[in-house]
C-alpha atoms as a PDB file:
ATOM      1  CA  UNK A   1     -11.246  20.354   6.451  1.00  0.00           C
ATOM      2  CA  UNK A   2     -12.010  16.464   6.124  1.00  0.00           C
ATOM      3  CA  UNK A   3      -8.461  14.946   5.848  1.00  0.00           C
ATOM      4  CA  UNK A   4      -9.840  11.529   5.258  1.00  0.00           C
ATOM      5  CA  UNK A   5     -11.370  12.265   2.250  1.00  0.00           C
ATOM      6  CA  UNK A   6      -8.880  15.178   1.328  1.00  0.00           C
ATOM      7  CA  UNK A   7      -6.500  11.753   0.954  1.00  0.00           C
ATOM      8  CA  UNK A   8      -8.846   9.624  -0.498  1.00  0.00           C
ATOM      9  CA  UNK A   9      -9.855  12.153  -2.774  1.00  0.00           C
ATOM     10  CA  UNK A  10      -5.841  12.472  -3.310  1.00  0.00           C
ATOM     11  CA  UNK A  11      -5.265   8.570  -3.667  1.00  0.00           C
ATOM     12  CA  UNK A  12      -8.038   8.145  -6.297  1.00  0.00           C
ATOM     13  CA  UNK A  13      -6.204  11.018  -8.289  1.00  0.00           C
ATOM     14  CA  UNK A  14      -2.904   9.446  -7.668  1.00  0.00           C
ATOM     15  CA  UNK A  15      -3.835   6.746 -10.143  1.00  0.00           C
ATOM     16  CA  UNK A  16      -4.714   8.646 -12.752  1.00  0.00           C
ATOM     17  CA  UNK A  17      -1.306  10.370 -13.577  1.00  0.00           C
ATOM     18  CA  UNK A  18       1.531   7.887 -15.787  1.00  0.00           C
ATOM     19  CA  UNK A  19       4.798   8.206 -13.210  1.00  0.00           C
ATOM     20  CA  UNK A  20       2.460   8.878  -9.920  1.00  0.00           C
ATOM     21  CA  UNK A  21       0.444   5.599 -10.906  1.00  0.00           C
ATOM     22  CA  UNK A  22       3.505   3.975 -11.262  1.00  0.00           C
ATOM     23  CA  UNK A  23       5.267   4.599  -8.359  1.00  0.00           C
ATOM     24  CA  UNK A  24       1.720   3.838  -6.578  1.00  0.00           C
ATOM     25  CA  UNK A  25       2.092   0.714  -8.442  1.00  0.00           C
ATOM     26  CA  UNK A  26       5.588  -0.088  -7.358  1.00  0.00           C
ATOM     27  CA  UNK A  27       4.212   0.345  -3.210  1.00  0.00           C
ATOM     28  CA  UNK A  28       1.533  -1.837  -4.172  1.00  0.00           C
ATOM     29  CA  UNK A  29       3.896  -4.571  -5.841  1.00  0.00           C
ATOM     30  CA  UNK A  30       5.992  -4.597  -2.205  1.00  0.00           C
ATOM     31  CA  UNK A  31       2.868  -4.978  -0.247  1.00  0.00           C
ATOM     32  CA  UNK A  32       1.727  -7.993  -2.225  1.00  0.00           C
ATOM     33  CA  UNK A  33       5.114  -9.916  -2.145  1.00  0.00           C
ATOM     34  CA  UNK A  34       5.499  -9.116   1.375  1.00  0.00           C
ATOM     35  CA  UNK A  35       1.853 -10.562   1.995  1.00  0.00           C
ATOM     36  CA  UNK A  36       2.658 -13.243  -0.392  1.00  0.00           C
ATOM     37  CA  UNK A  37       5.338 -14.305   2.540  1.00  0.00           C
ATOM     38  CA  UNK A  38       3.325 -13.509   5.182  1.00  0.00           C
ATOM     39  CA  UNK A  39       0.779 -15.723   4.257  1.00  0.00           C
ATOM     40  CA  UNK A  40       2.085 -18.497   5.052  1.00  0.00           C
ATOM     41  CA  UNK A  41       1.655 -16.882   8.646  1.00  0.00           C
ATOM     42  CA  UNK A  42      -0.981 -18.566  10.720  1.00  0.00           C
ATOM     43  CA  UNK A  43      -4.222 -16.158  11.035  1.00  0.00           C
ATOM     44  CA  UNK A  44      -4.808 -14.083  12.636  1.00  0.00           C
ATOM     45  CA  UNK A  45      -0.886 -12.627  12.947  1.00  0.00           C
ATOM     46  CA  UNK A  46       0.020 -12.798   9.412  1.00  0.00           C
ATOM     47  CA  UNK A  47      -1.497 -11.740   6.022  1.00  0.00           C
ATOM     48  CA  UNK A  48      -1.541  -8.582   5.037  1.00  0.00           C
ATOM     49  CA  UNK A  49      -1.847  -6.946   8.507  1.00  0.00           C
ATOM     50  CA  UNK A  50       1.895  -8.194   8.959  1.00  0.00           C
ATOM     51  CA  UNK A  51       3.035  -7.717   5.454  1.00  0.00           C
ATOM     52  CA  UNK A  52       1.804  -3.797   6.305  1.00  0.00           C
ATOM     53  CA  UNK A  53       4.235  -3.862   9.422  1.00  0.00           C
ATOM     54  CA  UNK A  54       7.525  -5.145   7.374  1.00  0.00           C
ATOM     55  CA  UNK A  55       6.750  -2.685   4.618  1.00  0.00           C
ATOM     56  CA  UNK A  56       6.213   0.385   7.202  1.00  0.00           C
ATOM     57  CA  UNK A  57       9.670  -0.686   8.638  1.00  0.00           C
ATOM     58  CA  UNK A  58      10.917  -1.313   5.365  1.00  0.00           C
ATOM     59  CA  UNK A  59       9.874   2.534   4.513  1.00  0.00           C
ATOM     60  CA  UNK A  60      11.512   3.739   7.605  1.00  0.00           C
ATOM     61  CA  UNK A  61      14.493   1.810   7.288  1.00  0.00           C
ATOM     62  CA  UNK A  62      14.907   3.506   3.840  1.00  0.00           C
ATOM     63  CA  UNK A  63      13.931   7.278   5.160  1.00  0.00           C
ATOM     64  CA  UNK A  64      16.604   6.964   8.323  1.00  0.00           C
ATOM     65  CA  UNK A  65      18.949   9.138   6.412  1.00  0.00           C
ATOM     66  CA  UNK A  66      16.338  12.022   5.790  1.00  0.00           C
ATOM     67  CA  UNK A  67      15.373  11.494   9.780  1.00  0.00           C
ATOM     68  CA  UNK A  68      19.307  11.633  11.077  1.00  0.00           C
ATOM     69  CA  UNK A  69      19.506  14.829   8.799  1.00  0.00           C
ATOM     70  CA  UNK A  70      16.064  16.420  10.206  1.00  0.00           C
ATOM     71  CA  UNK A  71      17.207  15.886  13.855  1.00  0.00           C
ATOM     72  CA  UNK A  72      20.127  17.084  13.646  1.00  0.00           C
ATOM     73  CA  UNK A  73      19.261  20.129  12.145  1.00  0.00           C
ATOM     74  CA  UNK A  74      16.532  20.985  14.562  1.00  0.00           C
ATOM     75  CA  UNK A  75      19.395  19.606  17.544  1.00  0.00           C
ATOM     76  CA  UNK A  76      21.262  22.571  15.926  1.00  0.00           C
ATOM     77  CA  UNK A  77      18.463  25.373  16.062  1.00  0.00           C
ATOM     78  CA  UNK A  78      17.515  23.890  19.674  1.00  0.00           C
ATOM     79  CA  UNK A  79      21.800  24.470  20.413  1.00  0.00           C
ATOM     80  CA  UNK A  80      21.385  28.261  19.240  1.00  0.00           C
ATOM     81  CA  UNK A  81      18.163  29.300  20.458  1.00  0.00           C
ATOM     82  CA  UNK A  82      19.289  31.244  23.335  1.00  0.00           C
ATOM     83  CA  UNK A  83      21.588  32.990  21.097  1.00  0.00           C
ATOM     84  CA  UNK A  84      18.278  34.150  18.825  1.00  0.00           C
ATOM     85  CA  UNK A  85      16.423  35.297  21.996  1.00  0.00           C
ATOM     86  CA  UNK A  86      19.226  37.314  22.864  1.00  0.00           C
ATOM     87  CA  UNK A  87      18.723  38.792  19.184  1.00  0.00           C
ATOM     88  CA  UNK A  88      15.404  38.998  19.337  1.00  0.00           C
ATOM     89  CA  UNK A  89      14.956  40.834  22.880  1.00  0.00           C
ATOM     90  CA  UNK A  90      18.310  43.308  21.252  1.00  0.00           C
ATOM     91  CA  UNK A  91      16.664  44.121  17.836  1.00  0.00           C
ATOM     92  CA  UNK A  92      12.573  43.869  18.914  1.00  0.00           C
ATOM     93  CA  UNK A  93      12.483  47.309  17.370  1.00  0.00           C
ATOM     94  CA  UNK A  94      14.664  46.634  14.150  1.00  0.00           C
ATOM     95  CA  UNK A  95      13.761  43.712  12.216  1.00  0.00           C
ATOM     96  CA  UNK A  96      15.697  44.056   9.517  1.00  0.00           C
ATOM     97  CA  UNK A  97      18.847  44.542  11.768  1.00  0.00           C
ATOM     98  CA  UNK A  98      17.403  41.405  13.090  1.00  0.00           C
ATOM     99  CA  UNK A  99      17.140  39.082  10.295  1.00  0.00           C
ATOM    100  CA  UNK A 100      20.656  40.225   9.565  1.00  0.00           C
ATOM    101  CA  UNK A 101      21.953  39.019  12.598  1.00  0.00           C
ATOM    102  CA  UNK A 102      20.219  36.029  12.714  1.00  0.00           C
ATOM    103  CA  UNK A 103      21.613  34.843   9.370  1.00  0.00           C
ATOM    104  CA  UNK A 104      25.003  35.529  10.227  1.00  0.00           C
ATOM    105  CA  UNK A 105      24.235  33.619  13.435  1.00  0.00           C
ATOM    106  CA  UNK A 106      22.882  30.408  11.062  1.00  0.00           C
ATOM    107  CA  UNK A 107      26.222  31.155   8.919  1.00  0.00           C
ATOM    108  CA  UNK A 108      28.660  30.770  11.988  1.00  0.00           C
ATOM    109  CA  UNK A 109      27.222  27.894  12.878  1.00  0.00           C
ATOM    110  CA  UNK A 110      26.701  26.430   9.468  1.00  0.00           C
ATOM    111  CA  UNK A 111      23.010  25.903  10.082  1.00  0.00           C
ATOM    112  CA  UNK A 112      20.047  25.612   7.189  1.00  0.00           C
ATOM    113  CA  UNK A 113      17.156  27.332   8.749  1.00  0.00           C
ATOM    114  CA  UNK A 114      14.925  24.706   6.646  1.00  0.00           C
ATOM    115  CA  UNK A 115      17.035  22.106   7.246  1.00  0.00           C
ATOM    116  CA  UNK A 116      15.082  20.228   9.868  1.00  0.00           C
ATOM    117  CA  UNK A 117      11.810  20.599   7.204  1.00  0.00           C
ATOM    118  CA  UNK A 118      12.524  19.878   4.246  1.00  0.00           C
ATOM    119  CA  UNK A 119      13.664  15.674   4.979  1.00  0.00           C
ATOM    120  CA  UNK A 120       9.590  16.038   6.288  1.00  0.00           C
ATOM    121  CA  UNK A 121       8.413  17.801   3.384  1.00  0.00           C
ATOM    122  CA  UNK A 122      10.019  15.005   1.086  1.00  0.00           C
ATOM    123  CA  UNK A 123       8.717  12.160   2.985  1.00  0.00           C
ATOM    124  CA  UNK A 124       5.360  13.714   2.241  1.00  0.00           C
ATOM    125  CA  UNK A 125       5.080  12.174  -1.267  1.00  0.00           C
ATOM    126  CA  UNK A 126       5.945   8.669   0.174  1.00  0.00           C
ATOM    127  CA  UNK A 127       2.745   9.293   2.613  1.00  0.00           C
ATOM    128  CA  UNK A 128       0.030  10.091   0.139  1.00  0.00           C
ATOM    129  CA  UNK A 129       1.966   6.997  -2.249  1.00  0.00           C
ATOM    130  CA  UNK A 130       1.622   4.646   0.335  1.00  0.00           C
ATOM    131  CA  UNK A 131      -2.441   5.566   1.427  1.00  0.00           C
ATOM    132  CA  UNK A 132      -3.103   5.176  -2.374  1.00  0.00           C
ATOM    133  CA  UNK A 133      -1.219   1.660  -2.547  1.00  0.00           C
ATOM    134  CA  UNK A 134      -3.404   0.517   0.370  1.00  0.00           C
ATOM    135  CA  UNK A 135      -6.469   2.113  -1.270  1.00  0.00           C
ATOM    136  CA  UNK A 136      -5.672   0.371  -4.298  1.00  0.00           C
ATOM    137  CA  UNK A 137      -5.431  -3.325  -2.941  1.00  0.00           C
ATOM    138  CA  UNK A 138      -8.456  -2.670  -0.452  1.00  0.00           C
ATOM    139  CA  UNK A 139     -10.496  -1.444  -3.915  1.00  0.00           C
ATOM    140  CA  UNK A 140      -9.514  -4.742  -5.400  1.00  0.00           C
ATOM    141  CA  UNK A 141     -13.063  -6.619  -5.399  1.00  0.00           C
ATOM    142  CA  UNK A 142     -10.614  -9.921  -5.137  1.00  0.00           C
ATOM    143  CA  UNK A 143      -9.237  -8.937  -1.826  1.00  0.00           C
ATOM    144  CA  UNK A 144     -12.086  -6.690  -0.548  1.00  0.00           C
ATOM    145  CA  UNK A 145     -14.163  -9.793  -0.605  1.00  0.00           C
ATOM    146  CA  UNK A 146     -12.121 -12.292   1.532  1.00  0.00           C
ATOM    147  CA  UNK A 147     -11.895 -10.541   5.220  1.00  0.00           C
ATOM    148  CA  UNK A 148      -8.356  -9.990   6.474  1.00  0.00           C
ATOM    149  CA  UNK A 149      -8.169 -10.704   9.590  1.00  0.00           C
ATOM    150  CA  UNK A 150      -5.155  -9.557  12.164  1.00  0.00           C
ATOM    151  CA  UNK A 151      -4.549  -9.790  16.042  1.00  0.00           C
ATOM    152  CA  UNK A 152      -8.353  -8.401  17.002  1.00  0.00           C
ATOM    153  CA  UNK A 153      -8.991  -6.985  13.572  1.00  0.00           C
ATOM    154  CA  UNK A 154     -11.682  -9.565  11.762  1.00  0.00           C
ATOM    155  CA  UNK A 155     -10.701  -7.462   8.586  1.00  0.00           C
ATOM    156  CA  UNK A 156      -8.134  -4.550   8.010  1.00  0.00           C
ATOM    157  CA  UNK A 157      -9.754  -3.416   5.023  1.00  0.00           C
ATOM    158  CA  UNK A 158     -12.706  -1.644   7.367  1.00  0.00           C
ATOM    159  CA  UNK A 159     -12.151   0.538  10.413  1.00  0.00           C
ATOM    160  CA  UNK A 160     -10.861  -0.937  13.941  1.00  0.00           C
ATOM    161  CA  UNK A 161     -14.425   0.060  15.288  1.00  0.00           C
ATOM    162  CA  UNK A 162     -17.033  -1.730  17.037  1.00  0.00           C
ATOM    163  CA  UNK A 163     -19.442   0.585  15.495  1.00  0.00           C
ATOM    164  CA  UNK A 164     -18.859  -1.498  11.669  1.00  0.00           C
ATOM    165  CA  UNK A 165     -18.635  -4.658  11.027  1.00  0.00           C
ATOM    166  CA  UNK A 166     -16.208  -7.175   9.351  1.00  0.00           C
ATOM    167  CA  UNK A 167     -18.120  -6.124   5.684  1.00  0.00           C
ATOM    168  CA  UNK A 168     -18.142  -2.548   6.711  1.00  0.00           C
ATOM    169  CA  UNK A 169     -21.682  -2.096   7.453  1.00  0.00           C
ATOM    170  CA  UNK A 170     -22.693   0.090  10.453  1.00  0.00           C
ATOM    171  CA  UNK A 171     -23.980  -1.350  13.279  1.00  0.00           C
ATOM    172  CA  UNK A 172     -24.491  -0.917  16.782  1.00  0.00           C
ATOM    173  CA  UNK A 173     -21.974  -0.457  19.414  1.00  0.00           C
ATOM    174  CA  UNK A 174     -20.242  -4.351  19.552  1.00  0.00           C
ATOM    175  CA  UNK A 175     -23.530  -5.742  18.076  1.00  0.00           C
ATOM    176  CA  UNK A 176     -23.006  -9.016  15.211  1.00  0.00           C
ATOM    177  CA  UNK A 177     -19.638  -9.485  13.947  1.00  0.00           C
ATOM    178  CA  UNK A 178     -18.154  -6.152  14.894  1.00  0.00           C
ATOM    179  CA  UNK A 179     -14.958  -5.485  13.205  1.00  0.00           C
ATOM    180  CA  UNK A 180     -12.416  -4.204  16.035  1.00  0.00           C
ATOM    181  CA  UNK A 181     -12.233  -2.292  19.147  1.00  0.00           C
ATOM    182  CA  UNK A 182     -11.021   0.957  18.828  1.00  0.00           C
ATOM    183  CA  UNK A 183      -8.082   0.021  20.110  1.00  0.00           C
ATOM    184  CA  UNK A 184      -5.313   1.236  16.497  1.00  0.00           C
ATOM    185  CA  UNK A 185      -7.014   4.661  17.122  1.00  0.00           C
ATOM    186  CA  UNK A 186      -5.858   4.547  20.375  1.00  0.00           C
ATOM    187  CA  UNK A 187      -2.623   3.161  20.358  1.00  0.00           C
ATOM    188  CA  UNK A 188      -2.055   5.545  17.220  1.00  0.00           C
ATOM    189  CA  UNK A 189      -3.283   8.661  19.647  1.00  0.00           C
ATOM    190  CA  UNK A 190      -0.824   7.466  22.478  1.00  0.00           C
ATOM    191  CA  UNK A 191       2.128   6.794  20.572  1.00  0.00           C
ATOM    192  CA  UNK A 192       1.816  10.340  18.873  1.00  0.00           C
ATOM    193  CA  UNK A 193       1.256  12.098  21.647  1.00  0.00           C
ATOM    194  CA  UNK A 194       4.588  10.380  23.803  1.00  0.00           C
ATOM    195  CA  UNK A 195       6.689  11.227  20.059  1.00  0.00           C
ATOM    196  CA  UNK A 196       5.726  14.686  20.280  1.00  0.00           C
ATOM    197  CA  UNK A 197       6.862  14.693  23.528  1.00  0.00           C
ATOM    198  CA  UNK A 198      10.648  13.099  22.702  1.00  0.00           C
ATOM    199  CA  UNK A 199      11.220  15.489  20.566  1.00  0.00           C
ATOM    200  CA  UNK A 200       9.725  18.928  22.026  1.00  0.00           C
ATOM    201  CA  UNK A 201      12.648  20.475  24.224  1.00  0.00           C
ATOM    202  CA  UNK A 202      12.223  20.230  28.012  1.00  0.00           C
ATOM    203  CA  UNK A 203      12.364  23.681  28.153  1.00  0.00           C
ATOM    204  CA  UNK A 204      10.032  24.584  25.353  1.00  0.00           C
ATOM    205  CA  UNK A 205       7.522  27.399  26.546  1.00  0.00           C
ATOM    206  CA  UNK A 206       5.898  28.099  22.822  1.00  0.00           C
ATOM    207  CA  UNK A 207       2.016  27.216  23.727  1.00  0.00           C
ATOM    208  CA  UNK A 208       1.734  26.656  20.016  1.00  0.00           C
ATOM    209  CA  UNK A 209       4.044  23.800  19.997  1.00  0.00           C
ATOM    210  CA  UNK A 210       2.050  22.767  23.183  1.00  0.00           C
ATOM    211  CA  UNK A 211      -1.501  22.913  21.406  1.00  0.00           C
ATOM    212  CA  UNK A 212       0.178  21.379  18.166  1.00  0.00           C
ATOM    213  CA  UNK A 213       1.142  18.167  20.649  1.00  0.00           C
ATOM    214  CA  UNK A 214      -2.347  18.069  21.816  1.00  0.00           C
ATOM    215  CA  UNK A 215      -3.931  18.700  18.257  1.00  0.00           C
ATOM    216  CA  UNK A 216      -2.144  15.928  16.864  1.00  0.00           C
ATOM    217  CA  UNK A 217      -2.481  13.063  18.521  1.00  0.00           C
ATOM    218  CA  UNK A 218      -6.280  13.673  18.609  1.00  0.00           C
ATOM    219  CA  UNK A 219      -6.429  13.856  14.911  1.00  0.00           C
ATOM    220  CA  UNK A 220      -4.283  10.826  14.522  1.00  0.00           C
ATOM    221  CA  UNK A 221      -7.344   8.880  17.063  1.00  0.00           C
ATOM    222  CA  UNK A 222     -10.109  10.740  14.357  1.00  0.00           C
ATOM    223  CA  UNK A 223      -8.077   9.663  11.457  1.00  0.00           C
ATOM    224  CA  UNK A 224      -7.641   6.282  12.262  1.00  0.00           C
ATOM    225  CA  UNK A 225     -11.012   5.984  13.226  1.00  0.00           C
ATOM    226  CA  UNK A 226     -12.158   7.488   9.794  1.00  0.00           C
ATOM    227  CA  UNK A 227     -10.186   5.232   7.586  1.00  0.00           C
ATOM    228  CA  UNK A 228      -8.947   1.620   7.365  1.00  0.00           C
ATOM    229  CA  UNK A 229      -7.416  -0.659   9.917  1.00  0.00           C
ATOM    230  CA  UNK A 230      -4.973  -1.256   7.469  1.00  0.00           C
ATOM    231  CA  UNK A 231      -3.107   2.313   7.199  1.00  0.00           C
ATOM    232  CA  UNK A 232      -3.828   2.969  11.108  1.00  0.00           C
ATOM    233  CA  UNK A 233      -1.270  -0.210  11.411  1.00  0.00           C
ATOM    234  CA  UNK A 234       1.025   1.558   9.511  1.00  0.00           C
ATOM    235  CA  UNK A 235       0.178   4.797  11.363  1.00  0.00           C
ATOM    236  CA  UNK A 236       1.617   2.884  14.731  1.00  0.00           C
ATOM    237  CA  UNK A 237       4.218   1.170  13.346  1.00  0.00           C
ATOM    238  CA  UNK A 238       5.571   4.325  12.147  1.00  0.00           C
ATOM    239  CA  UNK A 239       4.955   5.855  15.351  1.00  0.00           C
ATOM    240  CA  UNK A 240       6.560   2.903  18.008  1.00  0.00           C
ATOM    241  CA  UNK A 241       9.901   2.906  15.008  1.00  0.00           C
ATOM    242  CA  UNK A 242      10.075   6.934  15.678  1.00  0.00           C
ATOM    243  CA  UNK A 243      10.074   6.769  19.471  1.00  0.00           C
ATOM    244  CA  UNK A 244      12.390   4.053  19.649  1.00  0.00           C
ATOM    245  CA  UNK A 245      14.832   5.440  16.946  1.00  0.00           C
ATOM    246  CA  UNK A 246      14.235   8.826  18.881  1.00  0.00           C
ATOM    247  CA  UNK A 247      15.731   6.658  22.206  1.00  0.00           C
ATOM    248  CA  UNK A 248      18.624   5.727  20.194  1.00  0.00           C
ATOM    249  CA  UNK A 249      19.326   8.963  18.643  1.00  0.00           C
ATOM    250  CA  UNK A 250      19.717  10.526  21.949  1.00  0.00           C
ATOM    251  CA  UNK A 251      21.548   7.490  23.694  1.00  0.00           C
ATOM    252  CA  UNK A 252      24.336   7.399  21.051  1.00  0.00           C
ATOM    253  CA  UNK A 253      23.949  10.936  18.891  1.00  0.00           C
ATOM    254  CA  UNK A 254      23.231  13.516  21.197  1.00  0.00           C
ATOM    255  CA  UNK A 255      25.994  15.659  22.209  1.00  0.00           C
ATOM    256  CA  UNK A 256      27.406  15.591  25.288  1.00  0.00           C
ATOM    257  CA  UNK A 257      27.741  18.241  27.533  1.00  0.00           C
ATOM    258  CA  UNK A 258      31.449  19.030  29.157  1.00  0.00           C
ATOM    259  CA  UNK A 259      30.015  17.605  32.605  1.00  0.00           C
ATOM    260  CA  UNK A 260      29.966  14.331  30.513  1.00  0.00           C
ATOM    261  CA  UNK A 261      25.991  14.533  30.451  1.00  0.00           C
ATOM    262  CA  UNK A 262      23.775  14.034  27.074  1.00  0.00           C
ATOM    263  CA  UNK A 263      21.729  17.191  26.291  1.00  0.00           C
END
């Protein structure tokens, strides 16, 4: 599976549909009149590279609500799970005595079994929106012509690689006006990798959940090495805004324990 092109493949069918388009449209029309403040932003630390940072905030900011509902859920599950082993070790030989118990054990507790998915599931939509608004401005012969520059980046529409350069030619390793340095890819790794790590329980001995923190954060350095420098500074952004809301939500949300100590 090639999940660049699965979303480019996804963006370019994005704008073909009436409300899809126009919601595309709408992401777009943020981007440009934050850029279109931006601007005025000495190079290389404004443009559209920074107008890309207040709109990934913006988009946070905006999906907080779906995030505070997500955690807690999952806080929930994380509160009951010894509960469920219990069941599961008691009724290994009966599992429909099993699911039985266990929803009368989410019912006690009030808890939605998909209640810590589905706020990610509906962000989902937002995603692919978003890669197709970026798509859509970096397709724009107008813009694509004039480099973007931003911090290191000598233009955001082409890879943070010294592999391509500023036009998005190939070229060799750092030869003539390379384009970057790798270095999105592997802030974008790093900062996955440490989220993964917030929010996986201490005592969390599913290897699955171990390979999927390992899985991810290497596909986050191939994505971002496949695609623009442009969505791999939103893939950060996104990333540092997680952690540090994740550092917040346990400093002033998590419950505490009756020897006065946050779980």
């Amino acid at each position: 599976m090639n999940l660049p092109i699965i979303l480019m493949n996804a963006a370019q069918e994005a704008q073909k549909t009436g409300l899809w388009a126009s919601f595309v449209g709408f992401l777009s029309s943020i981007l440009e009149s934050l850029n279109g403040l931006t601007g005025a932003v000495p190079a290389p630390f404004g443009g559209y590279g920074l107008a890309i940072i207040l709109f990934t905030l913006l988009m946070r900011l905006v999906l907080l609500p779906l995030d505070l509902k997500s955690r807690k859920a999952n806080q929930k599950m994380q509160e009951i799970q010894p509960q469920i082993s219990e069941l599961q070790k008691k009724y290994k030989n009966d599992p429909e005595k099993l699911n039985k118990k266990t929803m009368e054990l989410y019912q006690k507790y009030q808890i939605n079994p998909l209640g810590g998915c589905l706020p990610m599931l509906l962000q989902m939509p937002l995603f692919f929106a978003l890669f197709a608004a970026l798509r859509s401005i970096s397709d724009n012969p107008a813009i694509a012509s004039i480099p973007a520059p931003f911090l290191w980046i000598k233009n955001i529409w082409f890879a943070d690689s010294p592999l391509v350069n500023s036009m998005g030619e190939s070229i060799s390793l750092f030869g003539q006006g390379y384009n970057g340095l790798f270095l999105l890819a592997l802030l974008a790794g790093a900062s996955s990798y440490y989220q993964m790590k917030l929010t996986q329980p201490k005592d969390a001995g599913n290897q699955q959940m171990k390979g999927f923190s390992i899985i991810m954060p290497l596909m986050s350095v191939w994505f971002c090495l496949s695609y623009t420098a442009s969505f791999a500074i939103y893939w950060v952004t996104s990333n540092l805004f997680q952690i540090a809301q994740q550092f917040i939500f346990k400093k002033y949300l998590a419950p505490v324990t009756e020897e006065g100590e946050q779980k």
